[in-house]
N, C-alpha and C. Protein backbone atom coordinates (compact mmCIF):
# COMPACT_ATOMS: atom_id res chain seq x y z
N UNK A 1 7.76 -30.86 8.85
CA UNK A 1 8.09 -29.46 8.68
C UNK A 1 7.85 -29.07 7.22
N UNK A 2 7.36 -27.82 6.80
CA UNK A 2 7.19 -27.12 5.71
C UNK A 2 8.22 -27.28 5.03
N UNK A 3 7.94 -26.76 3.62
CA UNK A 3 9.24 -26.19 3.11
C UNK A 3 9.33 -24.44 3.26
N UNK A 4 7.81 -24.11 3.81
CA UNK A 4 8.12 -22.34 4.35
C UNK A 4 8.92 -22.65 5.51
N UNK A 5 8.49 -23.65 6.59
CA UNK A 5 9.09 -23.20 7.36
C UNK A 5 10.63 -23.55 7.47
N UNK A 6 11.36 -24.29 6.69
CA UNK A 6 12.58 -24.57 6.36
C UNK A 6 12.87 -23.25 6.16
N UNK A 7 12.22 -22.65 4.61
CA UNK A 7 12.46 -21.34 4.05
C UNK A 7 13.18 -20.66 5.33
N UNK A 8 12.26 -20.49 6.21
CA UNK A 8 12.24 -18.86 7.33
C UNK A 8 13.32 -19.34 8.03
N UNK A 9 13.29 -20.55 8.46
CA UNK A 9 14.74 -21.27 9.69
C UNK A 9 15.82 -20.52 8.69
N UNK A 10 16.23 -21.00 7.46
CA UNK A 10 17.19 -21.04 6.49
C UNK A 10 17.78 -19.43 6.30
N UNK A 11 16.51 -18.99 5.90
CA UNK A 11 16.22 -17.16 5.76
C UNK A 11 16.62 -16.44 6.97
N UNK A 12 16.79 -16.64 8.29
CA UNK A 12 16.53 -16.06 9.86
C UNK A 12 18.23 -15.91 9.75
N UNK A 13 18.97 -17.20 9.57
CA UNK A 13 20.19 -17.45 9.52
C UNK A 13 21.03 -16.74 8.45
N UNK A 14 20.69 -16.66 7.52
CA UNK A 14 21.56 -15.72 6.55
C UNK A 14 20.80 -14.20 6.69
N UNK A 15 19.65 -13.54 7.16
CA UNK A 15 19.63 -12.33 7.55
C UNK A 15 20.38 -11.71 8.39
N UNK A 16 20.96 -13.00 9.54
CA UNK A 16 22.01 -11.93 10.40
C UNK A 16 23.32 -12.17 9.71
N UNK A 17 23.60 -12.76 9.00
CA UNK A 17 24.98 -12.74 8.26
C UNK A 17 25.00 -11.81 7.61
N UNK A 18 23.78 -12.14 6.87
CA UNK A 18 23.58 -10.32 5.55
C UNK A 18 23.71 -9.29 6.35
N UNK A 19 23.72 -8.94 7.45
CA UNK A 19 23.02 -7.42 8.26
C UNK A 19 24.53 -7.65 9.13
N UNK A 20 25.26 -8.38 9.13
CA UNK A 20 26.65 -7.90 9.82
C UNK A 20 27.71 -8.16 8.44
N UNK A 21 27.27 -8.20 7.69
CA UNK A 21 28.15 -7.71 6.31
C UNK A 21 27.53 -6.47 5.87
N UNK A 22 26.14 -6.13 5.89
CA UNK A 22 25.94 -4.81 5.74
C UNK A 22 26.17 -3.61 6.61
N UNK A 23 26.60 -4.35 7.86
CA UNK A 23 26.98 -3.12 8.78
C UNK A 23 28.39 -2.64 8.66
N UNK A 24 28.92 -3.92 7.78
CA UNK A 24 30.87 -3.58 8.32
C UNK A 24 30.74 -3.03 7.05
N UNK A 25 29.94 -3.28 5.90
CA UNK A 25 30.17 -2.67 4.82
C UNK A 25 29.85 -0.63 5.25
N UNK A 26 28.42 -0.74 5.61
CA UNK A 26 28.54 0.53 5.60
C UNK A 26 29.38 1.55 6.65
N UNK A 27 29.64 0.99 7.70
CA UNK A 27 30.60 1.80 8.58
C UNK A 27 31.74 1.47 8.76
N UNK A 28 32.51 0.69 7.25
CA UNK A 28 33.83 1.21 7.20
C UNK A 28 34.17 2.35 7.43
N UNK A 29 35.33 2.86 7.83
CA UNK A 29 35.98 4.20 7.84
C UNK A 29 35.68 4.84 6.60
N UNK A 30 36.52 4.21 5.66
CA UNK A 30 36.37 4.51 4.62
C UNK A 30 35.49 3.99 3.14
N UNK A 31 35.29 4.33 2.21
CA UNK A 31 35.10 3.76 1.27
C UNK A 31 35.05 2.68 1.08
N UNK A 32 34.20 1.13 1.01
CA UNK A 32 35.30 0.45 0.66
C UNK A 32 35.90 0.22 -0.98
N UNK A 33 35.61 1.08 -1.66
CA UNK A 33 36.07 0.34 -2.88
C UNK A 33 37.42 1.29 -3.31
N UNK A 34 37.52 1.89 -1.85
CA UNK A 34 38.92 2.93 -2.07
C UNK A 34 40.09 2.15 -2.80
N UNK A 35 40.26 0.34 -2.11
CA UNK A 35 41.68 0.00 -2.79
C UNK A 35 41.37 -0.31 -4.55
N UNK A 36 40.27 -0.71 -4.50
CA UNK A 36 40.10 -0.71 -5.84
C UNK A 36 39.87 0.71 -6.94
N UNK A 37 39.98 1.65 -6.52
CA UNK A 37 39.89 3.02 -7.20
C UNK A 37 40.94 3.21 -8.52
N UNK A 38 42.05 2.42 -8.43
CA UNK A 38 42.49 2.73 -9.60
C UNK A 38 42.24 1.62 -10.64
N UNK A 39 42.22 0.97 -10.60
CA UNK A 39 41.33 -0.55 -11.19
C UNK A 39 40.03 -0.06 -11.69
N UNK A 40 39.40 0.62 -10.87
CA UNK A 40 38.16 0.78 -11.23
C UNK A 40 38.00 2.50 -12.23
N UNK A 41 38.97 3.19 -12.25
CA UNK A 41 38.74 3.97 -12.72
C UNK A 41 39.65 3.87 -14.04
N UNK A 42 40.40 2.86 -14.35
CA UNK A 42 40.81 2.53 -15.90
C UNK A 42 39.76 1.90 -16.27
N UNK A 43 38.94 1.53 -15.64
CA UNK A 43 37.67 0.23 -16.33
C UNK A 43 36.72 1.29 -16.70
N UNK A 44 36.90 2.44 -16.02
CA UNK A 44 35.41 3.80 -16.30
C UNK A 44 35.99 4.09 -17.54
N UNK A 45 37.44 4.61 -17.87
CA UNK A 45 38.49 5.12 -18.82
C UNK A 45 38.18 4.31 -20.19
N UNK A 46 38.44 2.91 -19.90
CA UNK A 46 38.20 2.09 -21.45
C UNK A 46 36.99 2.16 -21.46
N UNK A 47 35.35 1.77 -20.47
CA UNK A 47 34.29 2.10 -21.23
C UNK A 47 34.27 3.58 -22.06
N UNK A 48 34.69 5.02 -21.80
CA UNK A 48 34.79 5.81 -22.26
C UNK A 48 35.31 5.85 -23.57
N UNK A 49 36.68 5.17 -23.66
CA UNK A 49 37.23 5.07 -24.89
C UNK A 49 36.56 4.26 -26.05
N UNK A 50 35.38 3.01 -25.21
CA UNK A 50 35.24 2.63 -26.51
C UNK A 50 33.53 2.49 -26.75
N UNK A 51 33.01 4.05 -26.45
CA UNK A 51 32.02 4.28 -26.16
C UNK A 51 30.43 4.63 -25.42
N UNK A 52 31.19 4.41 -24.24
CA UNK A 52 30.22 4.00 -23.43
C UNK A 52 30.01 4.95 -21.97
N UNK A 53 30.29 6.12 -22.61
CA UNK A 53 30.74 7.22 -21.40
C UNK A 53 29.59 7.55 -20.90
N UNK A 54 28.46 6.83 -20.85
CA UNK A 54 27.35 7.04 -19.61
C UNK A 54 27.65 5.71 -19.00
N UNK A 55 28.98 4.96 -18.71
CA UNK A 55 29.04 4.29 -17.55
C UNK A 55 30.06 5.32 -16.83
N UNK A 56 29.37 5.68 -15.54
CA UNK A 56 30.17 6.62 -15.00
C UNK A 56 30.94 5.99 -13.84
N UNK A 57 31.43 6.37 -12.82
CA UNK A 57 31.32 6.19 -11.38
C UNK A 57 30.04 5.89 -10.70
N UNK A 58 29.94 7.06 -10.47
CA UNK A 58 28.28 7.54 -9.86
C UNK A 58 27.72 6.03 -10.17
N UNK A 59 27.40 6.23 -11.46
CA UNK A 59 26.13 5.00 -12.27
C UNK A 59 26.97 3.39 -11.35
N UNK A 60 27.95 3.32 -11.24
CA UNK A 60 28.91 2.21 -10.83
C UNK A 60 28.25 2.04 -9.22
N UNK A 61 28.13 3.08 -8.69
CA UNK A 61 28.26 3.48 -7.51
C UNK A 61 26.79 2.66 -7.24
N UNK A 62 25.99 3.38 -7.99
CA UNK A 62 24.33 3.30 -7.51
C UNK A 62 24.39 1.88 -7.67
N UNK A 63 24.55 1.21 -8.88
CA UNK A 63 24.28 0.01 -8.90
C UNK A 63 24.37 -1.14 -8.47
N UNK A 64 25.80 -0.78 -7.41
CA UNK A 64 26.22 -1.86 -6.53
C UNK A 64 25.61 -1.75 -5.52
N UNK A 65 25.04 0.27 -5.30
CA UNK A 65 24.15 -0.02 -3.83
C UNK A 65 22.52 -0.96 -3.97
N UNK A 66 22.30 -0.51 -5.46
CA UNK A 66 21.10 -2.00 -5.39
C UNK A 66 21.46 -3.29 -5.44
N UNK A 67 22.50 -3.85 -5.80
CA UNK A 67 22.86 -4.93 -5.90
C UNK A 67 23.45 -5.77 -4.50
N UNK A 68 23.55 -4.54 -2.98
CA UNK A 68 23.75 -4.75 -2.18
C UNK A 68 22.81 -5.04 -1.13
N UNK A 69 21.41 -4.11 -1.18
CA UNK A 69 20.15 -4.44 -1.25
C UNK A 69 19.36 -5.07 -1.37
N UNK A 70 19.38 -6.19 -2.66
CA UNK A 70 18.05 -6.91 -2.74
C UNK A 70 18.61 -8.05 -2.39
N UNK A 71 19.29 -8.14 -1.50
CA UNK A 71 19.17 -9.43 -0.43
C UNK A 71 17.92 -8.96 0.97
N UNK A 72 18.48 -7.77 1.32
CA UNK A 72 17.43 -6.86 2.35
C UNK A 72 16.54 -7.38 1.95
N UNK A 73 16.14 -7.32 0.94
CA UNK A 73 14.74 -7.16 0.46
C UNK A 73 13.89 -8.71 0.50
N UNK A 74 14.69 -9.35 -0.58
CA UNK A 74 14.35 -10.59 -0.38
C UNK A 74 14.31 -11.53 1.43
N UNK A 75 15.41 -11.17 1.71
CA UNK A 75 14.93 -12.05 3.21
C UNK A 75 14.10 -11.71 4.30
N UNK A 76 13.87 -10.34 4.25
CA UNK A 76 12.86 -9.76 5.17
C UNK A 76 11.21 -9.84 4.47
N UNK A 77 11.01 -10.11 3.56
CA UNK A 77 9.59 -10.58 2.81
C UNK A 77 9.70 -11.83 3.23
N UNK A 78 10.82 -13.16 2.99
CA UNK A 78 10.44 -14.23 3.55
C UNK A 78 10.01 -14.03 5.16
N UNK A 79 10.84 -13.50 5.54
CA UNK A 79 10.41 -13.87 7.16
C UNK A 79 9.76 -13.09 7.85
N UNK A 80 8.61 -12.13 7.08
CA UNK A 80 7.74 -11.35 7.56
C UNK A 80 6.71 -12.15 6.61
N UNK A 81 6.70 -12.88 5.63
CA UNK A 81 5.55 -12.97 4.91
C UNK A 81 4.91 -12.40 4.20
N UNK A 82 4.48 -12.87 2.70
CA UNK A 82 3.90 -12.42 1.17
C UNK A 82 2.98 -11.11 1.76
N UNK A 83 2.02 -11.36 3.03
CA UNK A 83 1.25 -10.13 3.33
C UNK A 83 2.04 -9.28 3.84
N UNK A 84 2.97 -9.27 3.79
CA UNK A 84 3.81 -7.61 4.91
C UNK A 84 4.74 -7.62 4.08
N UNK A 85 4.78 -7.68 2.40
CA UNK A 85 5.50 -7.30 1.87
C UNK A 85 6.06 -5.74 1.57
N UNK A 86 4.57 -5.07 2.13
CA UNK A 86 5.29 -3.46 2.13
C UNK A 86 6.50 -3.64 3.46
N UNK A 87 6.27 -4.26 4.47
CA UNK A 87 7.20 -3.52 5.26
C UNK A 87 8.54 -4.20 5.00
N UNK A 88 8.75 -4.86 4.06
CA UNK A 88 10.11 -5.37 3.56
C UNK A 88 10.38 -4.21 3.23
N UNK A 89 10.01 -3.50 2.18
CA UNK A 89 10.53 -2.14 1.66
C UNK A 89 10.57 -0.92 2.30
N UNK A 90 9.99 -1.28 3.37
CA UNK A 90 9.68 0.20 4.35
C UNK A 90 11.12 -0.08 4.90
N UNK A 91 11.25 -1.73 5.79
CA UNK A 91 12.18 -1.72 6.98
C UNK A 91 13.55 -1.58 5.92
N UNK A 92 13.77 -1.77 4.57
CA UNK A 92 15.34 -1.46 3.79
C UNK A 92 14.98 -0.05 3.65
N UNK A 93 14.07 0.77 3.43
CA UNK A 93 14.60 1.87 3.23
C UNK A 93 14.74 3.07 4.94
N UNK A 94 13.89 2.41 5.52
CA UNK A 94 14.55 3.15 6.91
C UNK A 94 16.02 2.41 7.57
N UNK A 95 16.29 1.32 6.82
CA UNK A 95 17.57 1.25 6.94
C UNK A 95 18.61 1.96 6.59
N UNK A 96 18.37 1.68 5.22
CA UNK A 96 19.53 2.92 4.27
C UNK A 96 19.33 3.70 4.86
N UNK A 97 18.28 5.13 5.42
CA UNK A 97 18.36 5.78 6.28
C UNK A 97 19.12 5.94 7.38
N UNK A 98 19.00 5.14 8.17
CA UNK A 98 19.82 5.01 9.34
C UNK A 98 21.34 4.91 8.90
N UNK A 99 21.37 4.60 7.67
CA UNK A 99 22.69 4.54 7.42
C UNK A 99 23.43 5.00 7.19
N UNK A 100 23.01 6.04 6.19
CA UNK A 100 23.52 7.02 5.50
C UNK A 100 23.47 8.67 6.53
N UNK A 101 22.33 8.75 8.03
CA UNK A 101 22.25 9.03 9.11
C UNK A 101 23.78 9.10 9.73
N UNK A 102 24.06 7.98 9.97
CA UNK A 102 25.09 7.25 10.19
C UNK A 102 26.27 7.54 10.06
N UNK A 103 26.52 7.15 8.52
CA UNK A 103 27.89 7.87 7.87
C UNK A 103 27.83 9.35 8.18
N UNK A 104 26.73 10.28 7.80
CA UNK A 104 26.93 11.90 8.22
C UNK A 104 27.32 11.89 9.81
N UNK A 105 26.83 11.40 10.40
CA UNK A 105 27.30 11.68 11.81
C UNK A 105 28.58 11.38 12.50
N UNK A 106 28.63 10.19 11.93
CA UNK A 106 29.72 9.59 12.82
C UNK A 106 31.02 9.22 11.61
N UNK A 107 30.97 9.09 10.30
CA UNK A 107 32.27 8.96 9.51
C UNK A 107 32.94 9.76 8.86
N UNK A 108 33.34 10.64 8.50
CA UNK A 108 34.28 11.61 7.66
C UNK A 108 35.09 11.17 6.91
N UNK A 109 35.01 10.16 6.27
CA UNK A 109 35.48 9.22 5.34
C UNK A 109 34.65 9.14 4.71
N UNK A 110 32.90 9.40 4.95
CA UNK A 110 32.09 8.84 4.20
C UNK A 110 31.35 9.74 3.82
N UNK A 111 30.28 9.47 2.68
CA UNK A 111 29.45 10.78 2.06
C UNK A 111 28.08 10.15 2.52
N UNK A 112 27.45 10.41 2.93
CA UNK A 112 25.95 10.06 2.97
C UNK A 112 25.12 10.68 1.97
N UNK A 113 24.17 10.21 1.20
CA UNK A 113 23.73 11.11 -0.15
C UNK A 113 22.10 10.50 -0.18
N UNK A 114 21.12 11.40 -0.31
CA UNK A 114 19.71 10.77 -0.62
C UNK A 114 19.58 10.08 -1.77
N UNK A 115 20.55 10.01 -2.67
CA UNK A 115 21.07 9.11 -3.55
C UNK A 115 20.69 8.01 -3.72
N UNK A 116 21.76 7.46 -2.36
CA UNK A 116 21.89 6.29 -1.90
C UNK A 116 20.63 5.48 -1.67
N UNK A 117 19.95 6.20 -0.67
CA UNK A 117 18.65 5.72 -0.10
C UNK A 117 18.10 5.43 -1.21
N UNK A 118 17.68 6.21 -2.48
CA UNK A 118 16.97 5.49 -3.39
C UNK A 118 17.62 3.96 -3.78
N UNK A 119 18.33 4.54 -4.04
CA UNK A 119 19.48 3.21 -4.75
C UNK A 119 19.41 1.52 -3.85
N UNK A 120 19.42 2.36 -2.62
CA UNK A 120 19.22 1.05 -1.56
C UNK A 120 17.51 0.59 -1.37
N UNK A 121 16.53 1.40 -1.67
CA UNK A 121 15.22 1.06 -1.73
C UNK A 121 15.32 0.64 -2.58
N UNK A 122 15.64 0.86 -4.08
CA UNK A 122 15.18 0.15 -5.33
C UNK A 122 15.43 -1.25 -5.09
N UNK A 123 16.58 -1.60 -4.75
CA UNK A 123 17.51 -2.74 -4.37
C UNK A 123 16.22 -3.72 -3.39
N UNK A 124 16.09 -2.89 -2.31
CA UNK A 124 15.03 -3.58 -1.86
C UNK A 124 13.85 -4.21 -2.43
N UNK A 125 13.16 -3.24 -3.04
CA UNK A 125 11.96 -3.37 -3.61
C UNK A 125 12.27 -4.48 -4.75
N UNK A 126 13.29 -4.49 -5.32
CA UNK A 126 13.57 -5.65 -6.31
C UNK A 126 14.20 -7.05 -5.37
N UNK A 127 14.62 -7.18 -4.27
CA UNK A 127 14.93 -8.01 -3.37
C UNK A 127 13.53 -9.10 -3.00
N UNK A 128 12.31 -7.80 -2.74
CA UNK A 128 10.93 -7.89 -2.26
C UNK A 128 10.37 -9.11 -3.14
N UNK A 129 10.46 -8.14 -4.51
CA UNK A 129 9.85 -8.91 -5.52
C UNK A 129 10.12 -10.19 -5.62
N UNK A 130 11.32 -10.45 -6.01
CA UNK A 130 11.92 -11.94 -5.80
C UNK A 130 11.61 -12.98 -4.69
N UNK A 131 11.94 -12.52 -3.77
CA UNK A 131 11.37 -13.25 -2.17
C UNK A 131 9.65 -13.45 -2.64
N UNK A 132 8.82 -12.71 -3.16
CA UNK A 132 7.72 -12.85 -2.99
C UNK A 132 7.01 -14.34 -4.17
N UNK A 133 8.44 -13.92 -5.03
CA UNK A 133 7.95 -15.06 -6.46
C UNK A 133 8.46 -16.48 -5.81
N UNK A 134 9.71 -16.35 -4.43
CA UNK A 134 10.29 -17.34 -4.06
C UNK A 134 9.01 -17.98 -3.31
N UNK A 135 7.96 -17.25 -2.40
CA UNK A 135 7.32 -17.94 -1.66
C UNK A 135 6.10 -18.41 -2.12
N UNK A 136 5.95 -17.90 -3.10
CA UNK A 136 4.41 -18.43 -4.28
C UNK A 136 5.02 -20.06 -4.61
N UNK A 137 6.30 -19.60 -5.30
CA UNK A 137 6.74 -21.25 -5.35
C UNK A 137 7.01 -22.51 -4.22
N UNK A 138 7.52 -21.82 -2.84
CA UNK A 138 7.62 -22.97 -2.51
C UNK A 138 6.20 -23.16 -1.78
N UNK A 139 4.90 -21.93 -1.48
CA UNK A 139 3.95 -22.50 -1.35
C UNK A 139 3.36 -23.78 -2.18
N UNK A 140 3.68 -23.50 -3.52
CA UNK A 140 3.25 -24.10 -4.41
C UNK A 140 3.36 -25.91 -3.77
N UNK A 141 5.13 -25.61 -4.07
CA UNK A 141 5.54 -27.06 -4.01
C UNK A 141 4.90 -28.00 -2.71
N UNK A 142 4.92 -27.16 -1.88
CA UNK A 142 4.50 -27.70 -0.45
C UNK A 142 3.06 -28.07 -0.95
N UNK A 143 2.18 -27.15 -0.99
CA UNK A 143 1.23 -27.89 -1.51
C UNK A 143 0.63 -29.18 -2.09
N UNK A 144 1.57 -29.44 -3.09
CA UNK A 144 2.05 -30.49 -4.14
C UNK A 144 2.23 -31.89 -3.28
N UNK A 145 3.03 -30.99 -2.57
CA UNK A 145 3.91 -32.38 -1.71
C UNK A 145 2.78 -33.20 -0.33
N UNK A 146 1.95 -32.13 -0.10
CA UNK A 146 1.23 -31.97 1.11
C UNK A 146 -0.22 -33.27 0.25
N UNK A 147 -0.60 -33.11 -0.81
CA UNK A 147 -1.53 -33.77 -1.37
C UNK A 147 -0.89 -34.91 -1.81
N UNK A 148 0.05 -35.57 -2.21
CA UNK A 148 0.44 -36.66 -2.57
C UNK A 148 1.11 -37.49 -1.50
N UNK A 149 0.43 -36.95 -0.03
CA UNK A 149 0.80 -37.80 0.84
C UNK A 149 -0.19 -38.65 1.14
């Protein structure tokens, strides 16, 4: 067996873990970082106080939605492959779509914002990237390994 095809076995298995943590994440009722709101808004308060008042919310907000993202990104390039790396970024951002779809329709707890969708594409597209540098390498290695047999 490969080490791609380890990769994709390995990758197949934590995509549905990722994608039922991304579902409970996004169709909580509410927010989830509601219990943390006051925690998090003395932490906005002291960056302010000691300079740093373009860390906002918002900016807090976006960044965790990319940081929530480029897993999307990365595991759907492995297991579609270096050539269908656009549709890694296509299938996260018609996700976020659907998602933010989603929250408007069905949550009132929640804001859906075209915002987001960027925030969750970027995430992707930087997810993409990574997955793509991951599979150059373990082509590599396999390679390596494949000739010194």
């Amino acid at each position: 067996m490969t080490i791609t095809t380890r990769l994709r076995r390995f990758t197949a298995t934590a995509a549905i873990l990722y994608a039922v943590v991304l579902v409970l994440i996004a169709f909580w009722p509410t927010p989830v970082d509601r219990p943390a709101a006051g925690s998090l808004n003395r932490l906005i308060a002291w960056f302010a106080r000691h300079g740093l008042d373009w860390i906002t919310y918002s900016r807090i907000e976006s960044g965790a939605n990319v940081l929530l993202f480029i897993p999307a990104g990365l595991l759907l390039v492995v297991l579609l492959g270096a050539p269908w790396w656009w549709l890694s970024i296509l299938g996260g951002m018609a996700a976020s779509v659907a998602i933010e779809l989603g929250q408007y329709a069905f949550l009132d707890g929640r804001f859906a914002t075209i915002d987001d969708v960027y925030a969750n594409t970027l995430g992707t597209a930087i997810g993409t990237l990574v997955g793509l540098v991951a599979l150059l390498v373990a082509g590599r290695v396999d390679r390596v390994r494949r000739r010194s047999r």
